[in-house]
C-alpha atoms as a PDB file:
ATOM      1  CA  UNK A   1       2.907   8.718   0.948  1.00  0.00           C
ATOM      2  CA  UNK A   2       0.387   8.775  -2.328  1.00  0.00           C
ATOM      3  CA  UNK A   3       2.673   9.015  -5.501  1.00  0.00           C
ATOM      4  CA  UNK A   4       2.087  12.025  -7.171  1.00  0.00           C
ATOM      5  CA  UNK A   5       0.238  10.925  -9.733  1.00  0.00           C
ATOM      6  CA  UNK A   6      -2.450   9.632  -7.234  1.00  0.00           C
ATOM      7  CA  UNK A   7      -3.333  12.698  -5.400  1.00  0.00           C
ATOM      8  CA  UNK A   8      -5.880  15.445  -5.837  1.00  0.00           C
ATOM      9  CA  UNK A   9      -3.469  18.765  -5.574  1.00  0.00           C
ATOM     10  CA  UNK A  10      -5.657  21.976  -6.759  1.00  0.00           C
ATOM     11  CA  UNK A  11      -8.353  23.443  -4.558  1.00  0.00           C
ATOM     12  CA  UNK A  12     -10.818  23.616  -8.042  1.00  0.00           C
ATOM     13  CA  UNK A  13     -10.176  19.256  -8.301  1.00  0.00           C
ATOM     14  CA  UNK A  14     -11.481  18.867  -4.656  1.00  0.00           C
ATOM     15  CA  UNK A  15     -14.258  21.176  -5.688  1.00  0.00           C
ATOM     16  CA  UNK A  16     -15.295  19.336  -9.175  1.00  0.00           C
ATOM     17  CA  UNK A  17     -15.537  16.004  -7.169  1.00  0.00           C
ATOM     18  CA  UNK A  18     -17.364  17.334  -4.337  1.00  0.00           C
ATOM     19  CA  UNK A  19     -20.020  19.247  -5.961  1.00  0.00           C
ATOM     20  CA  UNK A  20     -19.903  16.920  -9.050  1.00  0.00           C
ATOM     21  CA  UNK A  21     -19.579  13.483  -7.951  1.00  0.00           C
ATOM     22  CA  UNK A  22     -21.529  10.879  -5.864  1.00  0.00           C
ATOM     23  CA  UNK A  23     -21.443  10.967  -2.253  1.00  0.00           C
ATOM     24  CA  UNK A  24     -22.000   8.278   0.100  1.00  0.00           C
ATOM     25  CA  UNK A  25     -20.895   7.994   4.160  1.00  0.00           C
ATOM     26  CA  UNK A  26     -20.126   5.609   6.970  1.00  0.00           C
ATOM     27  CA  UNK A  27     -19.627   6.111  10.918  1.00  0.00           C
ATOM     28  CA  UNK A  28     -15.993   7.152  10.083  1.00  0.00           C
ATOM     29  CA  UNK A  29     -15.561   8.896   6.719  1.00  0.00           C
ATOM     30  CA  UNK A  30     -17.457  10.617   4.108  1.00  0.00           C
ATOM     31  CA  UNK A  31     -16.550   9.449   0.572  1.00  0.00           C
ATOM     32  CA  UNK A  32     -16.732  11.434  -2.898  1.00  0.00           C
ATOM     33  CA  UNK A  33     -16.303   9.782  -6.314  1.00  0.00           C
ATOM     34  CA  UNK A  34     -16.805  11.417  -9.615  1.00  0.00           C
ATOM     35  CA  UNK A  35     -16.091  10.002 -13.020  1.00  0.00           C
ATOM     36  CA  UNK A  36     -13.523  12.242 -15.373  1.00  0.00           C
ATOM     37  CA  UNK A  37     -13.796  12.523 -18.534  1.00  0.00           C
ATOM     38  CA  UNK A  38     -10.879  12.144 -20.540  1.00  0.00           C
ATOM     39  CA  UNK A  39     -10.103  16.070 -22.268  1.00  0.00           C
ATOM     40  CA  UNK A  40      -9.912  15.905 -25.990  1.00  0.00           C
ATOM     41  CA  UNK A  41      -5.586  15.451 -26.856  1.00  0.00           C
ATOM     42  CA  UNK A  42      -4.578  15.192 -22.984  1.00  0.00           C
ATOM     43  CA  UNK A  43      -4.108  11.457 -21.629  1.00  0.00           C
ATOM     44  CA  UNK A  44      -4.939  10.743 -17.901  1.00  0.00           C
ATOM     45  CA  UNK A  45      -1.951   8.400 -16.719  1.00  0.00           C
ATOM     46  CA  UNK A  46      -1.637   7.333 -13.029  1.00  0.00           C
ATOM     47  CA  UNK A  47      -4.755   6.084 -12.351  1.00  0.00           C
ATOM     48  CA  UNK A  48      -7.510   6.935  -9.707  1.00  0.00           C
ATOM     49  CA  UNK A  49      -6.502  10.522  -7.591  1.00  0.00           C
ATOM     50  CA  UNK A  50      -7.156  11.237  -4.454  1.00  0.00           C
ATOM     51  CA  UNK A  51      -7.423  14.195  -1.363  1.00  0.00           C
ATOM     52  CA  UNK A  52      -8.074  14.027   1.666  1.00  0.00           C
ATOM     53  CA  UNK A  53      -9.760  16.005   4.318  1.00  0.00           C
ATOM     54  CA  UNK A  54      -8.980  15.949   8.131  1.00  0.00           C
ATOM     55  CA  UNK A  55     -10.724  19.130   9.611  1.00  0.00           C
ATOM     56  CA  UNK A  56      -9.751  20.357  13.540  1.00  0.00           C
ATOM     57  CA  UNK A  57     -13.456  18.193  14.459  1.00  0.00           C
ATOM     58  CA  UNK A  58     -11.407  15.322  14.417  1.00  0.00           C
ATOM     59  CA  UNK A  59      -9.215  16.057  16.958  1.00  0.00           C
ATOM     60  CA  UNK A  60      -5.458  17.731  17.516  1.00  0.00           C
ATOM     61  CA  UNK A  61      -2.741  18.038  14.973  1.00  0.00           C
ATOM     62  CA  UNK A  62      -1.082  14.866  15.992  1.00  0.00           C
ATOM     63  CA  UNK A  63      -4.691  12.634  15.892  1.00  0.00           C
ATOM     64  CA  UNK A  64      -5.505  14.735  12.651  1.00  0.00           C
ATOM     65  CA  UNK A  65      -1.644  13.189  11.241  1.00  0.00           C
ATOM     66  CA  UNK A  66      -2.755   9.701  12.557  1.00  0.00           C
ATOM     67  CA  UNK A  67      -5.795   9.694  10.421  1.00  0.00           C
ATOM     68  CA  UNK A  68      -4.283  11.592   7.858  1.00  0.00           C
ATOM     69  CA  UNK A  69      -1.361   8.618   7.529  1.00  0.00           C
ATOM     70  CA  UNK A  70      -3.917   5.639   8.246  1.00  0.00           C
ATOM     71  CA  UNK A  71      -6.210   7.440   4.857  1.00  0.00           C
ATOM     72  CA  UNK A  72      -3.268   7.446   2.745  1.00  0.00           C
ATOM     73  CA  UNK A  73      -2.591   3.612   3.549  1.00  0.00           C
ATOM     74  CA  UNK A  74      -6.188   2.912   3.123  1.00  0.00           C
ATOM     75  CA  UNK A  75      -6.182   4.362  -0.697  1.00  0.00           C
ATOM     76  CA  UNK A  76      -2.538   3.483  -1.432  1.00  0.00           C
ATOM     77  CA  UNK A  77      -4.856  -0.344  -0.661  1.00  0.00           C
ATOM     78  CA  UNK A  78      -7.562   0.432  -2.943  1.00  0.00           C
ATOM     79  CA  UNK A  79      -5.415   1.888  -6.221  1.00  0.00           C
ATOM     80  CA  UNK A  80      -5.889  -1.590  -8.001  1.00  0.00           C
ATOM     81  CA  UNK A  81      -9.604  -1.903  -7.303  1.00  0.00           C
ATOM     82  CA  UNK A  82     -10.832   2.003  -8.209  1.00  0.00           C
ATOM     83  CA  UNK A  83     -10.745   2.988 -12.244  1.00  0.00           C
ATOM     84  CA  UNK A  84      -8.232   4.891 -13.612  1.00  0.00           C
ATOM     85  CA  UNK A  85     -11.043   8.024 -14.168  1.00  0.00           C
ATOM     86  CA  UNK A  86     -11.967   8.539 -10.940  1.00  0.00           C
ATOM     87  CA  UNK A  87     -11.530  11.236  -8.397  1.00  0.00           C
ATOM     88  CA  UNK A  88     -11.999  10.522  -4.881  1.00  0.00           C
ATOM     89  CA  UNK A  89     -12.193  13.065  -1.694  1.00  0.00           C
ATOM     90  CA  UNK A  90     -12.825  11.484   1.707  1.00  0.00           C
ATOM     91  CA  UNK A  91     -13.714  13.404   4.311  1.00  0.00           C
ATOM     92  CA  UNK A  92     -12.761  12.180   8.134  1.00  0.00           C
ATOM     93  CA  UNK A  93     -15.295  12.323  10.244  1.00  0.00           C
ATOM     94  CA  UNK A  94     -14.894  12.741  14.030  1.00  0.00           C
ATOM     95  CA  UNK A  95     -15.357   8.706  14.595  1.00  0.00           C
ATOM     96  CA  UNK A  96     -11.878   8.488  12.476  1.00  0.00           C
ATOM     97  CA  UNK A  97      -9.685   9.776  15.237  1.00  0.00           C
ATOM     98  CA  UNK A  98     -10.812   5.902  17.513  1.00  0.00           C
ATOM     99  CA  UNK A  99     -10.769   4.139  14.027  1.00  0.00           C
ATOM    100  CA  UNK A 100      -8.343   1.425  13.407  1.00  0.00           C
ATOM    101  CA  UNK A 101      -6.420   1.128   9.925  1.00  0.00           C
ATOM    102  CA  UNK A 102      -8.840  -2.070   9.086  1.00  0.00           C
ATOM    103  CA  UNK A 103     -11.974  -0.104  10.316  1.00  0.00           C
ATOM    104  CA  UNK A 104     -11.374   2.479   8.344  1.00  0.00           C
ATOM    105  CA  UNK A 105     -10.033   0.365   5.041  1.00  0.00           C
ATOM    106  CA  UNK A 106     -13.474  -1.797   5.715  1.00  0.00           C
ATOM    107  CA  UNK A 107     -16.174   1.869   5.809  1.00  0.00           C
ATOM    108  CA  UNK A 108     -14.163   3.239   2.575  1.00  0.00           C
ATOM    109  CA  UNK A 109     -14.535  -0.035   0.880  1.00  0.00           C
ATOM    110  CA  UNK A 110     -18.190  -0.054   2.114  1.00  0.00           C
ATOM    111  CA  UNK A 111     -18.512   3.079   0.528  1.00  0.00           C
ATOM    112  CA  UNK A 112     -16.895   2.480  -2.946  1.00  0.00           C
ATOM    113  CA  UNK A 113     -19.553  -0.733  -2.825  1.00  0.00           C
ATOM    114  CA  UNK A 114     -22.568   1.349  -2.137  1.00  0.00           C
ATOM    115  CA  UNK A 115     -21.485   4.118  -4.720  1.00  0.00           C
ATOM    116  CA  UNK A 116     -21.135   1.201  -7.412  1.00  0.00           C
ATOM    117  CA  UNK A 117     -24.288  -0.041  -6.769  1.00  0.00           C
ATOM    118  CA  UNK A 118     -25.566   3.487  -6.856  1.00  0.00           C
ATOM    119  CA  UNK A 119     -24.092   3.874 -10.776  1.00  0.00           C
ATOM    120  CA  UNK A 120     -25.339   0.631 -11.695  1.00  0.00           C
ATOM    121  CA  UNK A 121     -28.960   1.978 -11.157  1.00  0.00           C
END
């Protein structure tokens, strides 16, 4: 489990990084990252957040769970390497429900690389 202070909650933060952030995808996941920006008198503690998206395409509740558990793993990974202002959503794709835990750590790092690259530009 994500602690608390790592995980996207409201319905309007999923939103904001989807529509306002960069996209990028692999075979297995689709991957959303958007920059905050730090609100005049209110400190951001915690660190990068995250949410996650599993929709019935993937498969049954219990290979939805699966993917949903090997995700969480994946970005509990990947807290030290993303900035403390960043947002993430990560959408499975169908291909999740075959996907290892190291196939799936290796396309979300993939897709952290190309979004870098991307802001770089």
């Amino acid at each position: 489990m994500l602690p608390r202070e790592h995980r996207l909650s409201s319905p309007s933060d999923f939103s904001r990084t989807i529509r306002g952030g960069r996209r990028t995808g692999s075979k297995t996941v689709i991957l959303h990252l958007r920059r905050v920006q730090a609100e005049p008198g209110v400190a951001r503690s915690g660190g990068p957040r995250f949410g996650l998206i599993v929709s019935k395409a993937v498969g049954n509740a219990v290979i939805r769970h699966r993917v949903s558990r090997r995700l969480r793993h994946v970005c509990a990974a990947l807290v030290e390497e993303i900035g403390t202002d960043c947002d993430v959503v990560i959408r499975a794709l169908p291909r999740a429900a075959d996907a290892s835990g190291r196939d799936l750590h290796r396309d979300i790092s993939r897709a952290l690389g190309k979004i870098r690259d991307k802001t770089r530009d």
